[in-house]
PDB file of N, CA and C in Angstrom:
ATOM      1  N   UNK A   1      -0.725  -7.577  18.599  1.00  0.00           N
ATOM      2  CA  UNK A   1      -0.822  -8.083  17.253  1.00  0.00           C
ATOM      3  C   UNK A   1       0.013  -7.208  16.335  1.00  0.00           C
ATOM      4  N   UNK A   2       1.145  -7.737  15.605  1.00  0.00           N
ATOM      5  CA  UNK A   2       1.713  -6.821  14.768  1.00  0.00           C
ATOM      6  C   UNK A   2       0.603  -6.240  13.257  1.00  0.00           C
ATOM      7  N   UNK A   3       1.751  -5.109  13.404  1.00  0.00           N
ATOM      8  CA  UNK A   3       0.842  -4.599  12.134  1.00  0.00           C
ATOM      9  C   UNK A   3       2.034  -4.109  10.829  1.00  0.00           C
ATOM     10  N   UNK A   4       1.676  -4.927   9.615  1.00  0.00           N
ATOM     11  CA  UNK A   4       2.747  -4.957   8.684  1.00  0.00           C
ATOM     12  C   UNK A   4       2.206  -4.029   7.871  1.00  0.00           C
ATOM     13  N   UNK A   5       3.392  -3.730   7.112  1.00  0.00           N
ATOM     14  CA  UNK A   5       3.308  -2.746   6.042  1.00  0.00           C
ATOM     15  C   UNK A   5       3.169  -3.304   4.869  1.00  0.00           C
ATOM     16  N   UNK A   6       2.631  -2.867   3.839  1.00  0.00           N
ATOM     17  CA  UNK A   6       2.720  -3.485   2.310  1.00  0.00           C
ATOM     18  C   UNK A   6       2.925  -2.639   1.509  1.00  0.00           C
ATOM     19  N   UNK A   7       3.547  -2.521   0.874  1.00  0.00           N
ATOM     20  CA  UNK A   7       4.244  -1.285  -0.188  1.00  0.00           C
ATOM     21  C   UNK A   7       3.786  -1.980  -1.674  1.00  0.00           C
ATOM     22  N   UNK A   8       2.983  -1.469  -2.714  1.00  0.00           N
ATOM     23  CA  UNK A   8       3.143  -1.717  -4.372  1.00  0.00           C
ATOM     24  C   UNK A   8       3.535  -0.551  -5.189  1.00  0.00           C
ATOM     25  N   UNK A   9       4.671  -0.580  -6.148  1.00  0.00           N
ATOM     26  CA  UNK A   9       5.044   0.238  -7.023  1.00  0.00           C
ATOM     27  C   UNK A   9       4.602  -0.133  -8.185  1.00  0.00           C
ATOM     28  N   UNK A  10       4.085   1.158  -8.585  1.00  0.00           N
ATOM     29  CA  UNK A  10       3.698   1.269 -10.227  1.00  0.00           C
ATOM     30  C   UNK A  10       4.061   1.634 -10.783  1.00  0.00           C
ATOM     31  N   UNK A  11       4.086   2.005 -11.960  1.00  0.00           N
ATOM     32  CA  UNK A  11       4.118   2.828 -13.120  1.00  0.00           C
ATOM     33  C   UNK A  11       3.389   3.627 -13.882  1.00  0.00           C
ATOM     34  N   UNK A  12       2.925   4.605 -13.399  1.00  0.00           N
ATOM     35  CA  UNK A  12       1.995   5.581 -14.077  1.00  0.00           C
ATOM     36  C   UNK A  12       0.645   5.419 -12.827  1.00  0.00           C
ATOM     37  N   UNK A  13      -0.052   6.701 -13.011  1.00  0.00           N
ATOM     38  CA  UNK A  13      -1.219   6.759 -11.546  1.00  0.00           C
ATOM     39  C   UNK A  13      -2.030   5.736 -11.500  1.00  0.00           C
ATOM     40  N   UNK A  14      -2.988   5.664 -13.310  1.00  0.00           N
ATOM     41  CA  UNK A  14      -3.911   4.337 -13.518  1.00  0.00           C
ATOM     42  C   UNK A  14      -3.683   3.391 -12.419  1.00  0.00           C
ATOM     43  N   UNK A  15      -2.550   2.874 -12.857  1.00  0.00           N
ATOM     44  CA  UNK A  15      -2.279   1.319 -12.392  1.00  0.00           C
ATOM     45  C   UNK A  15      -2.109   1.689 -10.512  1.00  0.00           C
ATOM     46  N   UNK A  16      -1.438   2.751 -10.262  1.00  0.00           N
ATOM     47  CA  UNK A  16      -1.712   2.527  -8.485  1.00  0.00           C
ATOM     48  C   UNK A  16      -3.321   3.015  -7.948  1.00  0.00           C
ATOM     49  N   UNK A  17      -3.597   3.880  -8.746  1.00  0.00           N
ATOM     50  CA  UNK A  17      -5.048   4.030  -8.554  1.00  0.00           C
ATOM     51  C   UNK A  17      -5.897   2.836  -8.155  1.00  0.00           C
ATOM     52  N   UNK A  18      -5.667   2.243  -9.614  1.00  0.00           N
ATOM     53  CA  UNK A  18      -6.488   0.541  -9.220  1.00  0.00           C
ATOM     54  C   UNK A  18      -6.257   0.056  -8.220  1.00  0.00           C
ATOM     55  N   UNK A  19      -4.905  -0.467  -8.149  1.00  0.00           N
ATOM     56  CA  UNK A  19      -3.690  -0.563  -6.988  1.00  0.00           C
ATOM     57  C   UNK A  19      -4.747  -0.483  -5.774  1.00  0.00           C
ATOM     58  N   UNK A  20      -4.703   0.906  -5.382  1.00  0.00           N
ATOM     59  CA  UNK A  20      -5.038   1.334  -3.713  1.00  0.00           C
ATOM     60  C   UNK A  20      -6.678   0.705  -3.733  1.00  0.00           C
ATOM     61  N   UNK A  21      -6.856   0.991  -4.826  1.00  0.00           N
ATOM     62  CA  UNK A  21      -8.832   0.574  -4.534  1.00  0.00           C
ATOM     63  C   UNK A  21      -8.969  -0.321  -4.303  1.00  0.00           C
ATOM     64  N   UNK A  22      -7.941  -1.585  -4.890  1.00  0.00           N
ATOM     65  CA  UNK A  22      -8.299  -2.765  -5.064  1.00  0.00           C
ATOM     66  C   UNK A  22      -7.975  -3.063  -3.470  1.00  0.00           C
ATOM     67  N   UNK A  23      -6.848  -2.795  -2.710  1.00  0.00           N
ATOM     68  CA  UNK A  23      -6.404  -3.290  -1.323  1.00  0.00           C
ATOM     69  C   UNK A  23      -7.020  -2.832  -0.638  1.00  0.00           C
ATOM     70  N   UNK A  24      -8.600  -1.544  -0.539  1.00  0.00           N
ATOM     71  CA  UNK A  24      -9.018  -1.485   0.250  1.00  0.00           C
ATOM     72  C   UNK A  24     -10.149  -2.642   0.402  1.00  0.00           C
ATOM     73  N   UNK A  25     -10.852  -2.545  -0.469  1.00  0.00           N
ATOM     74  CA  UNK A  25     -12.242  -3.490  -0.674  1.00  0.00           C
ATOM     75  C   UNK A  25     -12.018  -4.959  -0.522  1.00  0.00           C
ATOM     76  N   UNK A  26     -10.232  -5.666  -0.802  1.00  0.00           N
ATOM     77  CA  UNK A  26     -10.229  -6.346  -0.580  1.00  0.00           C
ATOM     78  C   UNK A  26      -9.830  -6.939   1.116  1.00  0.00           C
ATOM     79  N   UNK A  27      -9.150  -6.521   1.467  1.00  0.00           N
ATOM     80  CA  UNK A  27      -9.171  -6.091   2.967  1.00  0.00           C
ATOM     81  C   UNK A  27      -9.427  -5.071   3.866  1.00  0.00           C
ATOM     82  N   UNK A  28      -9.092  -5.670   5.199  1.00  0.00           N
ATOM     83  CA  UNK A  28      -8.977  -4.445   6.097  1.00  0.00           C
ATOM     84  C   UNK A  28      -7.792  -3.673   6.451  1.00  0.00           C
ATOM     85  N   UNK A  29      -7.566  -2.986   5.661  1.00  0.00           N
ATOM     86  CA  UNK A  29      -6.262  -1.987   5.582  1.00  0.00           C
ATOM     87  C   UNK A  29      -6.249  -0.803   5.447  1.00  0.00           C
ATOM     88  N   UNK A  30      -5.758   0.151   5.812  1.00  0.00           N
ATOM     89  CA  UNK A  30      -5.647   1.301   5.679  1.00  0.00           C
ATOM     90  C   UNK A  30      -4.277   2.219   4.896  1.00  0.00           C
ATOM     91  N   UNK A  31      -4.356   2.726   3.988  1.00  0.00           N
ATOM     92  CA  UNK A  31      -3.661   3.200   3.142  1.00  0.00           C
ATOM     93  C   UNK A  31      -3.355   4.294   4.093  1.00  0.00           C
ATOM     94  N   UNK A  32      -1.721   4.261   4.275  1.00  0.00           N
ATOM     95  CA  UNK A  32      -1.136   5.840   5.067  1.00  0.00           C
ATOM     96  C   UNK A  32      -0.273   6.621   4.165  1.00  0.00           C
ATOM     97  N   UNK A  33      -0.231   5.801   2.827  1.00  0.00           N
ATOM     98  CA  UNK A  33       0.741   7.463   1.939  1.00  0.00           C
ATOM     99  C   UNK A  33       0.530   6.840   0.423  1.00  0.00           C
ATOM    100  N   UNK A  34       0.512   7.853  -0.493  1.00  0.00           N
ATOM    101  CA  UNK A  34       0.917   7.326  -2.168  1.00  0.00           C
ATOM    102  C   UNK A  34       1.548   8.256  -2.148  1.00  0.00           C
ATOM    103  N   UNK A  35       2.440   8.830  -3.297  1.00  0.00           N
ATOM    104  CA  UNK A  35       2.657   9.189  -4.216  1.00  0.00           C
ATOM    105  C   UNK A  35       3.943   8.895  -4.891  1.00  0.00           C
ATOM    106  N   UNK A  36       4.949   9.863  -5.365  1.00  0.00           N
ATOM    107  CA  UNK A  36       5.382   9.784  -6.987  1.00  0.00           C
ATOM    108  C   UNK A  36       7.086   9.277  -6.423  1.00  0.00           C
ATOM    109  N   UNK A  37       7.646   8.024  -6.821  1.00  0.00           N
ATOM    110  CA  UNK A  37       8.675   7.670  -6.308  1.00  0.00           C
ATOM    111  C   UNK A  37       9.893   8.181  -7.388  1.00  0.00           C
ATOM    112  N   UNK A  38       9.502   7.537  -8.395  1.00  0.00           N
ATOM    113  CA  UNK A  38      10.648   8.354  -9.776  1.00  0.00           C
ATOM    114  C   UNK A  38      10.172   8.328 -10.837  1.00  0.00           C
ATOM    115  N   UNK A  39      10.610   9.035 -12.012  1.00  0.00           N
ATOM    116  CA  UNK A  39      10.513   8.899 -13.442  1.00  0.00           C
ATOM    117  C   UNK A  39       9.214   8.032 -13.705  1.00  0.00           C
ATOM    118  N   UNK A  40       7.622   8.545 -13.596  1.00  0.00           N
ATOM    119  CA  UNK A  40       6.456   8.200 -13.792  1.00  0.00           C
ATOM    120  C   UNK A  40       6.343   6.635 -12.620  1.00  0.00           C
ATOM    121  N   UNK A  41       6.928   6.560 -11.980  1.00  0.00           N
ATOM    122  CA  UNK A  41       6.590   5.118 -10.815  1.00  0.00           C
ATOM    123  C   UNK A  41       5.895   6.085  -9.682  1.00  0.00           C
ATOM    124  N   UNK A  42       4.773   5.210  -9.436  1.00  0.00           N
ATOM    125  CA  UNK A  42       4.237   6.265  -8.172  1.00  0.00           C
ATOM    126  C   UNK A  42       3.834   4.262  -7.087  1.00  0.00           C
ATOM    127  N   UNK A  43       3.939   5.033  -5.773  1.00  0.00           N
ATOM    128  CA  UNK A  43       3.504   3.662  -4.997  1.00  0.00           C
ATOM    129  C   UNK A  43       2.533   3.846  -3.206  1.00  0.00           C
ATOM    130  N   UNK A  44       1.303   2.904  -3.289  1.00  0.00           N
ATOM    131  CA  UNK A  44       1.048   3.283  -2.165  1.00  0.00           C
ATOM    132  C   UNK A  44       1.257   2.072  -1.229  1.00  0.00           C
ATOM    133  N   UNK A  45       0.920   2.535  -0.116  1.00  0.00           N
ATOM    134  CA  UNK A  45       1.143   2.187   1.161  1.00  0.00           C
ATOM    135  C   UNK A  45       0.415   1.522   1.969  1.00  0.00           C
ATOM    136  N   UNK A  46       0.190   0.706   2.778  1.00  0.00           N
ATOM    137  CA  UNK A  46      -0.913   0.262   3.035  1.00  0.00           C
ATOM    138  C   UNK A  46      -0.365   0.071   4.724  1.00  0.00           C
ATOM    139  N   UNK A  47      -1.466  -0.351   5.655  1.00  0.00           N
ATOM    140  CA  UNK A  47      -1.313  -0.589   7.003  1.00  0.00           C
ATOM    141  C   UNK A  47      -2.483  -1.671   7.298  1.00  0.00           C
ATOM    142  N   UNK A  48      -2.125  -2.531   8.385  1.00  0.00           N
ATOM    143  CA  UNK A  48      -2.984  -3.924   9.064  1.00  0.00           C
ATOM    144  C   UNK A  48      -2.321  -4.822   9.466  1.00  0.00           C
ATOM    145  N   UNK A  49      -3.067  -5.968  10.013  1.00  0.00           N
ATOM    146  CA  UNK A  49      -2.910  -7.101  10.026  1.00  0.00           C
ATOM    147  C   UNK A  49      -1.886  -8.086   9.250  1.00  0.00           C
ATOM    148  N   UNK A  50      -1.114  -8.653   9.815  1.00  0.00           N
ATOM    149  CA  UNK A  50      -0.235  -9.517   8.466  1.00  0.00           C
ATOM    150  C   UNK A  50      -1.076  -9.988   7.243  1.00  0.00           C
ATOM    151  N   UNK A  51      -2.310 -10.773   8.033  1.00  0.00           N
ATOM    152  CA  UNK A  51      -2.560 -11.985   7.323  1.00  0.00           C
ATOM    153  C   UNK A  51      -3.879 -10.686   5.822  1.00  0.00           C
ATOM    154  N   UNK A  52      -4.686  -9.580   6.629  1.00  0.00           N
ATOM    155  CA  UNK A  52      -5.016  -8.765   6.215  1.00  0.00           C
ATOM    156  C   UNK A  52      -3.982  -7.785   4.885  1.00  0.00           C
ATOM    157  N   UNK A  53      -2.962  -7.691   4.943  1.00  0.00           N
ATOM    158  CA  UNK A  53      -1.966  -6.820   4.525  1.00  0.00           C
ATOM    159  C   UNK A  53      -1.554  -7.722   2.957  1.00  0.00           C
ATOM    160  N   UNK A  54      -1.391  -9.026   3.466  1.00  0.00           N
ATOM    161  CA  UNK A  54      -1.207  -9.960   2.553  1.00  0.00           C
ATOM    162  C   UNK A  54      -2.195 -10.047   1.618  1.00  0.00           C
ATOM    163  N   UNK A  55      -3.540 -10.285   2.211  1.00  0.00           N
ATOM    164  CA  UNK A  55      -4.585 -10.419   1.207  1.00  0.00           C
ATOM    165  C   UNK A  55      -4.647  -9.043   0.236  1.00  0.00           C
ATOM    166  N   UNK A  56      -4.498  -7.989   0.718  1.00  0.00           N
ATOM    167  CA  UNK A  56      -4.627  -6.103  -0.403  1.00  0.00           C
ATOM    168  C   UNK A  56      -3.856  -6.354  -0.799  1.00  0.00           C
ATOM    169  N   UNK A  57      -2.449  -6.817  -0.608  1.00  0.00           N
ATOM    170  CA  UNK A  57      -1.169  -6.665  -1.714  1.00  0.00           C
ATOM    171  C   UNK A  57      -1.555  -7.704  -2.943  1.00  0.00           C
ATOM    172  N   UNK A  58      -2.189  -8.793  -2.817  1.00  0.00           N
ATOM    173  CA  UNK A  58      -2.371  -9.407  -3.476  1.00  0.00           C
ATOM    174  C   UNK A  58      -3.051  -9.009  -4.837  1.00  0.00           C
ATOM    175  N   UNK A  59      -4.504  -8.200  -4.010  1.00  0.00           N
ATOM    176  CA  UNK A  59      -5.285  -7.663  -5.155  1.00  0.00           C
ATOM    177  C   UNK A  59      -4.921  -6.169  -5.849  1.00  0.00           C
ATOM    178  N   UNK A  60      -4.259  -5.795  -4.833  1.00  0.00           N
ATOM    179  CA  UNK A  60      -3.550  -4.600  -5.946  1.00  0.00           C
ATOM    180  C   UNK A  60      -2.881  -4.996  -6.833  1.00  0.00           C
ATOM    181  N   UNK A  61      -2.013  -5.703  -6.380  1.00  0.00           N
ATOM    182  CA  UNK A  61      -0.666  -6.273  -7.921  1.00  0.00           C
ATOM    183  C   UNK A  61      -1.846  -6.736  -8.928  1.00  0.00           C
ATOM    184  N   UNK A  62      -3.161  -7.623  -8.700  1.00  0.00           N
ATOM    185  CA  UNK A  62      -3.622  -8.067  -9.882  1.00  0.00           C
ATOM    186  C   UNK A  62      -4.659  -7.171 -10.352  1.00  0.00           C
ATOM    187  N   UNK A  63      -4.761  -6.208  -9.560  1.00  0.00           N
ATOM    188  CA  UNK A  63      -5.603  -4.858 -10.091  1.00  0.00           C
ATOM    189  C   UNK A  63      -4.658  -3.859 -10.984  1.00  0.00           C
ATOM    190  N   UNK A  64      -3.532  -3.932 -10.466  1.00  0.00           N
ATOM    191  CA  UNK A  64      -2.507  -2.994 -11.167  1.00  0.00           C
ATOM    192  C   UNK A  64      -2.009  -3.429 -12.332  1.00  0.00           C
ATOM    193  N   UNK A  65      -1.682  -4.805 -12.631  1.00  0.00           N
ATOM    194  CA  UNK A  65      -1.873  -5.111 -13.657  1.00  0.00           C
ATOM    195  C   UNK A  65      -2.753  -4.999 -14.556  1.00  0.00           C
ATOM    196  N   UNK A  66      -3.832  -5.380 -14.044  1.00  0.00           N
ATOM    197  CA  UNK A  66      -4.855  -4.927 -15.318  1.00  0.00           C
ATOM    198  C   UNK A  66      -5.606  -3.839 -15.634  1.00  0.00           C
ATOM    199  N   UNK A  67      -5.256  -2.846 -14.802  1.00  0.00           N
ATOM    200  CA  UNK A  67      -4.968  -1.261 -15.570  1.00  0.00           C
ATOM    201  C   UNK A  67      -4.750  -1.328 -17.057  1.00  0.00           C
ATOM    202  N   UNK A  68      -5.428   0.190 -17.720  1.00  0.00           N
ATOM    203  CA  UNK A  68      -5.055  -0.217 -19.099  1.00  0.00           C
ATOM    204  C   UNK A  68      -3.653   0.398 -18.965  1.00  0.00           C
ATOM    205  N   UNK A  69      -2.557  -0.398 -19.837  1.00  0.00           N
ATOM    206  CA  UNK A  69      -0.991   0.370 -19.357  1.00  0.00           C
ATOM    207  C   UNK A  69      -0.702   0.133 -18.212  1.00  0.00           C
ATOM    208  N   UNK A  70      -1.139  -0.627 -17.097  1.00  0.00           N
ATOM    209  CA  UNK A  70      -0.824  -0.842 -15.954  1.00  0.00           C
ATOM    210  C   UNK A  70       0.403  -1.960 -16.078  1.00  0.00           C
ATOM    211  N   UNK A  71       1.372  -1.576 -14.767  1.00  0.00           N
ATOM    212  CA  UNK A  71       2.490  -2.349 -15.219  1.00  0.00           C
ATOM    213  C   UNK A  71       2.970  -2.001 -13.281  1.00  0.00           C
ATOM    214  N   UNK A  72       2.684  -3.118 -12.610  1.00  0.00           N
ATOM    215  CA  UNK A  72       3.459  -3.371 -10.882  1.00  0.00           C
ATOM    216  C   UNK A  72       4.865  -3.619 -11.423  1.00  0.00           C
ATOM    217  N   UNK A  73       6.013  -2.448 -10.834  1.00  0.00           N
ATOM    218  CA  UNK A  73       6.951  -2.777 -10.759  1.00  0.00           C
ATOM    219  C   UNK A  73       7.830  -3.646  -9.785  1.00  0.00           C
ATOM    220  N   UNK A  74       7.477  -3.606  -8.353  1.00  0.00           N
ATOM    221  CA  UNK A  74       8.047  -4.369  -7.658  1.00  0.00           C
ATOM    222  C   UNK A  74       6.505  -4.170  -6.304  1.00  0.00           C
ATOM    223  N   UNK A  75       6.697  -5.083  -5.518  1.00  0.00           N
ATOM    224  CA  UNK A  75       5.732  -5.198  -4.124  1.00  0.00           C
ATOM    225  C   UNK A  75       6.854  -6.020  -2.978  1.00  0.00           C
ATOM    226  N   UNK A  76       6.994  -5.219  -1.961  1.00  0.00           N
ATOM    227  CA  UNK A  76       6.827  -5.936  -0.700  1.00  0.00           C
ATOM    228  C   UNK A  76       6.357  -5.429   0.552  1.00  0.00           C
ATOM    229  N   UNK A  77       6.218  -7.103   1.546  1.00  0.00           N
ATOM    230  CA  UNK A  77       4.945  -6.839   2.841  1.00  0.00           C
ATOM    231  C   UNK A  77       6.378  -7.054   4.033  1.00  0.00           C
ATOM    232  N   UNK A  78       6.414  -6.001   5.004  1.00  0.00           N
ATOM    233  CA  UNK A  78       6.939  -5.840   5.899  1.00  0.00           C
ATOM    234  C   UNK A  78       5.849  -6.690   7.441  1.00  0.00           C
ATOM    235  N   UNK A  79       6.294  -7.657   7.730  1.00  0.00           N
ATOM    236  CA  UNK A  79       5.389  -8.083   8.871  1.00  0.00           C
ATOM    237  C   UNK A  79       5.246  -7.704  10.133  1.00  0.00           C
ATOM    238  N   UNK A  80       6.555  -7.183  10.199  1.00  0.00           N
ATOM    239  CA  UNK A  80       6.413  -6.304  11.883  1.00  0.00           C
ATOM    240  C   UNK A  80       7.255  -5.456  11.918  1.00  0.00           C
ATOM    241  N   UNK A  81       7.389  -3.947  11.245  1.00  0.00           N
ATOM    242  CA  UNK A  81       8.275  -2.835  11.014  1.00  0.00           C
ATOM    243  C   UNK A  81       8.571  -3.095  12.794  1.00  0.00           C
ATOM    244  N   UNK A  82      10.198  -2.423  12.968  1.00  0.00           N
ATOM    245  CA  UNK A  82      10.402  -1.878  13.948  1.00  0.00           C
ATOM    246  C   UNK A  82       9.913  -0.029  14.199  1.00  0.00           C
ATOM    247  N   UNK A  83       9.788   0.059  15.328  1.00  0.00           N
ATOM    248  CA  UNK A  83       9.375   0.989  15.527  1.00  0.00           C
ATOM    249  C   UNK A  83       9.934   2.599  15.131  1.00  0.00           C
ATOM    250  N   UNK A  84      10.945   2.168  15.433  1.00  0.00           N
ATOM    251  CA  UNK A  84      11.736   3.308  14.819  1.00  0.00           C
ATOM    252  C   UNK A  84      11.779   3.477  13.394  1.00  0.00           C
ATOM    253  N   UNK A  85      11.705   2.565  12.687  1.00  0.00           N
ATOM    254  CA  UNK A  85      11.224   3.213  11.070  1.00  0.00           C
ATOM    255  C   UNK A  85      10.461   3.773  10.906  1.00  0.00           C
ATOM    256  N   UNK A  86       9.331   4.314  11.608  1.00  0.00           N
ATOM    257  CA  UNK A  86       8.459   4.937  11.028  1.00  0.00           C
ATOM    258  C   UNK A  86       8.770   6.298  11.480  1.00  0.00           C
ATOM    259  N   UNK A  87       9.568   6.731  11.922  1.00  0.00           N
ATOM    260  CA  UNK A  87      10.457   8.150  12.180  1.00  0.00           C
ATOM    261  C   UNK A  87      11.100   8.503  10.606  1.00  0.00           C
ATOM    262  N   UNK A  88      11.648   7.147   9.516  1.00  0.00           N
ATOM    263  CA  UNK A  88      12.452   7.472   8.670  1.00  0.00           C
ATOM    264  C   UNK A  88      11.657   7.277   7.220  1.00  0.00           C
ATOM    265  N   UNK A  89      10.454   6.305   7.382  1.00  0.00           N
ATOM    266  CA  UNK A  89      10.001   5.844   6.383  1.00  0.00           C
ATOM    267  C   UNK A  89       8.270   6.586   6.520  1.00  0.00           C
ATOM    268  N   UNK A  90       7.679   6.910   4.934  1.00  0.00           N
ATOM    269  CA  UNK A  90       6.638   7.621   5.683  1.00  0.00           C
ATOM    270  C   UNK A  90       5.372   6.734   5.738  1.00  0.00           C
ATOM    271  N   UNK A  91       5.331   5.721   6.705  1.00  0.00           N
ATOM    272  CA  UNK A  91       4.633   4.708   6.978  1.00  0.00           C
ATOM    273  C   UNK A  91       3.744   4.516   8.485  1.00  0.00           C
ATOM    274  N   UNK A  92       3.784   6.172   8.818  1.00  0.00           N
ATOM    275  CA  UNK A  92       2.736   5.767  10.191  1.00  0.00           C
ATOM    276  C   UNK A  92       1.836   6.620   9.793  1.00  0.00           C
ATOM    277  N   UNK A  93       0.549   6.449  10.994  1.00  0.00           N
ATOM    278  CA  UNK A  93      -0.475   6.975  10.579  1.00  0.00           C
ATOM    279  C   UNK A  93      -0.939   8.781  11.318  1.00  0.00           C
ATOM    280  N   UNK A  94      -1.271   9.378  10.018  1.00  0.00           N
ATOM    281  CA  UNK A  94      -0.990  10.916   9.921  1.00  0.00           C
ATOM    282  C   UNK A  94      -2.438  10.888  10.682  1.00  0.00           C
ATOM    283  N   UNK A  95      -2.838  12.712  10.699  1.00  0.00           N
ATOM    284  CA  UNK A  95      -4.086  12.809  11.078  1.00  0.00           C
ATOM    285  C   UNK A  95      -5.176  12.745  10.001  1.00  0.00           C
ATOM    286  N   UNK A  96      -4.388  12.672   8.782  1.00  0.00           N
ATOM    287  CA  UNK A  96      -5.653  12.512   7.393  1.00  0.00           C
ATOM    288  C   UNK A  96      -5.906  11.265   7.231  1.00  0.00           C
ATOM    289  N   UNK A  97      -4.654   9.914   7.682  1.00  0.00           N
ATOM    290  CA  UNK A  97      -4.978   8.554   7.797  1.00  0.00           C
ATOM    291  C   UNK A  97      -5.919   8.472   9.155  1.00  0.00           C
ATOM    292  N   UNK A  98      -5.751   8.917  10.349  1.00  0.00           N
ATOM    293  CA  UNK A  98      -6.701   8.293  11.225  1.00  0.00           C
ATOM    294  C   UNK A  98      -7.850   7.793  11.324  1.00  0.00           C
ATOM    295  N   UNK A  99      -8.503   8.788  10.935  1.00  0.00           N
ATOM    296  CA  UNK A  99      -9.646   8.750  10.812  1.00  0.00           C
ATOM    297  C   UNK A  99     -10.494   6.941  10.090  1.00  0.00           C
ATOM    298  N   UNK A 100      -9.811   6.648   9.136  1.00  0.00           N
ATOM    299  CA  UNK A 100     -10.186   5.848   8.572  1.00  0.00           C
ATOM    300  C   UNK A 100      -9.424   4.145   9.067  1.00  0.00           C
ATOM    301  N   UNK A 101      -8.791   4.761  10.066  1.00  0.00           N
ATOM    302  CA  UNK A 101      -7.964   3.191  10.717  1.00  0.00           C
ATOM    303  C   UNK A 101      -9.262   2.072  11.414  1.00  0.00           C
ATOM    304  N   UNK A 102      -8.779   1.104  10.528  1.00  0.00           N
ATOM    305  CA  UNK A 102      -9.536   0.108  11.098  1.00  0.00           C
ATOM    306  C   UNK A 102      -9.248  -1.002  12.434  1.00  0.00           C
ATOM    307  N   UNK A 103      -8.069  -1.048  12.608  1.00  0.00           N
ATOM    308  CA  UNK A 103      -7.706  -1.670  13.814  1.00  0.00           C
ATOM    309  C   UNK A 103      -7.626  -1.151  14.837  1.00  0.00           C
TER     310      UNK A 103
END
């Protein structure tokens, strides 16, 4: 079963804060990285299921939006990274993500 990636960028912590909370509770996903991409944009990361991955991206963007000041700059869902990206991109799962992997 592939397992896609979902990436949301924000703008300021608020809004990814919401962001990550919202994609856990709403699916089964596991968050493997946040932080600070440029000039106040910070973005996290998520790991699962396509159809799972799809549903958290969803509710983060509309959680991140409604941050106060919350403002999603861009989102996309990777459906089946090749393997070798995750050598370049920091999108696999560490020993502080394990623990909490649901698949």
């Amino acid at each position: 079963m592939p397992i896609a990636v979902g990436v949301i960028e924000t703008l300021g912590f608020p809004a990814v804060l919401a962001a990550a909370d919202a994609m856990v509770k709403a699916a089964e996903v596991t968050i493997v990285y946040y932080g600070i991409c440029e000039s106040g944009r910070m973005m996290v990361v998520s790991r699962g299921q396509v159809a799972e991955v799809n549903r958290a991206v969803e509710a983060g963007i509309a959680a991140g939006e409604a941050a106060y000041g919350g403002k999603v700059i861009t989102h996309y869902i990777v459906p089946n990274p090749p393997e070798n990206i995750e050598t370049v991109l920091p999108i696999h799962f560490t020993s502080k993500s394990e623990p909490f992997r649901i698949f």
